[in-house]
Protein backbone atom coordinates (compact mmCIF):
# COMPACT_ATOMS: atom_id res chain seq x y z
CA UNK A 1 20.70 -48.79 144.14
CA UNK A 2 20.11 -50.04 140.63
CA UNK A 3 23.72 -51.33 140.11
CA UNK A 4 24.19 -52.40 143.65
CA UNK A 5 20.82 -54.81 142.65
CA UNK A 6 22.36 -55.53 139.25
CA UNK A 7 25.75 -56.32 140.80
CA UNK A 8 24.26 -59.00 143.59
CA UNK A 9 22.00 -60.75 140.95
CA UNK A 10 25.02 -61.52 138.65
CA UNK A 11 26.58 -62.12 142.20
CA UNK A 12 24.60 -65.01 142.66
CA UNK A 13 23.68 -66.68 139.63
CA UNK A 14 27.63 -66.61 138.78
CA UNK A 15 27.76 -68.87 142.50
CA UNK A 16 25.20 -70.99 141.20
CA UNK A 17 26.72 -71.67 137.45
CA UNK A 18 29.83 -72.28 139.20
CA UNK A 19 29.13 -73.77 142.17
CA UNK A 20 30.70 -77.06 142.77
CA UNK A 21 28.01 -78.77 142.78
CA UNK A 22 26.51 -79.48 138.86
CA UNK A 23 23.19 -78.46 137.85
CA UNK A 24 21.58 -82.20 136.54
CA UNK A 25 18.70 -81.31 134.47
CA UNK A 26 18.64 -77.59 134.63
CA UNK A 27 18.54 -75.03 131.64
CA UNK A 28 18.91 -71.65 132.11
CA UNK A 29 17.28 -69.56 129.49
CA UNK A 30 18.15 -65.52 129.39
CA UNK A 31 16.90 -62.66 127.38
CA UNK A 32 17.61 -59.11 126.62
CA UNK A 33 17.22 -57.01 124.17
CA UNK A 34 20.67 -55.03 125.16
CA UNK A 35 22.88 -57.04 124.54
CA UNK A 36 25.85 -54.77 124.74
CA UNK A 37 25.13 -54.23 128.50
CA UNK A 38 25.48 -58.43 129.73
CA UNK A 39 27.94 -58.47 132.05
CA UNK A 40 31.34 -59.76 130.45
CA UNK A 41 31.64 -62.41 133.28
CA UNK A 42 28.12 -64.10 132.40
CA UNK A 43 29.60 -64.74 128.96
CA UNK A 44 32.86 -66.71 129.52
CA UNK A 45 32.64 -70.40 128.40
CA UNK A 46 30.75 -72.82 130.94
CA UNK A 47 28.18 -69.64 131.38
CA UNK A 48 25.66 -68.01 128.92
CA UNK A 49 28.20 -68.70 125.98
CA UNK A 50 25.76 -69.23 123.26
CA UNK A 51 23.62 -66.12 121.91
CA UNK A 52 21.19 -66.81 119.51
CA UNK A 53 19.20 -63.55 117.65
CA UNK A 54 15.84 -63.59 117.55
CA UNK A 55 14.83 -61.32 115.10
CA UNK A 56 11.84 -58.81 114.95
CA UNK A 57 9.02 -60.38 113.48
CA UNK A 58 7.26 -58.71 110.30
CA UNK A 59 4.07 -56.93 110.46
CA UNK A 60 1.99 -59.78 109.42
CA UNK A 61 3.52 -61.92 111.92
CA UNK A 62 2.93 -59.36 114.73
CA UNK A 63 -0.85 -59.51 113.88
CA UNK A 64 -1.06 -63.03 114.06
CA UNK A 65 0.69 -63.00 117.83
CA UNK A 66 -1.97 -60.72 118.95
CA UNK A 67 -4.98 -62.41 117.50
CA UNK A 68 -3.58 -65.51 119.80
């Protein structure tokens, strides 16, 4: 059921990238933190072809989120 869920979400976002209609004024922002898993399709050129690492922030950091 997973995949079938996984497989008609990149379904239809793939439809919407592409459709012919362009998105004016839309960003879409992704995250994961398995990147070895996106789908190969999401990440052809037009699509989500920029990654950008965000890495782990240090312990200090990590207090400072939490005392937000």
């Amino acid at each position: 059921m997973i995949n079938f869920i996984n497989d008609r979400v990149i379904a239809v976002l793939l439809i919407e990238k592409d459709g012919n209609e362009k998105l004016k004024d839309v960003t879409i922002i992704a995250a994961t933190n398995r990147p070895d898993r996106i789908d190969p399709a999401l990440m052809r050129p037009g699509r989500f072809h920029r990654l950008i690492y965000v890495p782990l922030p240090y312990e200090q950091t990590h207090l400072e989120i939490f005392q937000i």
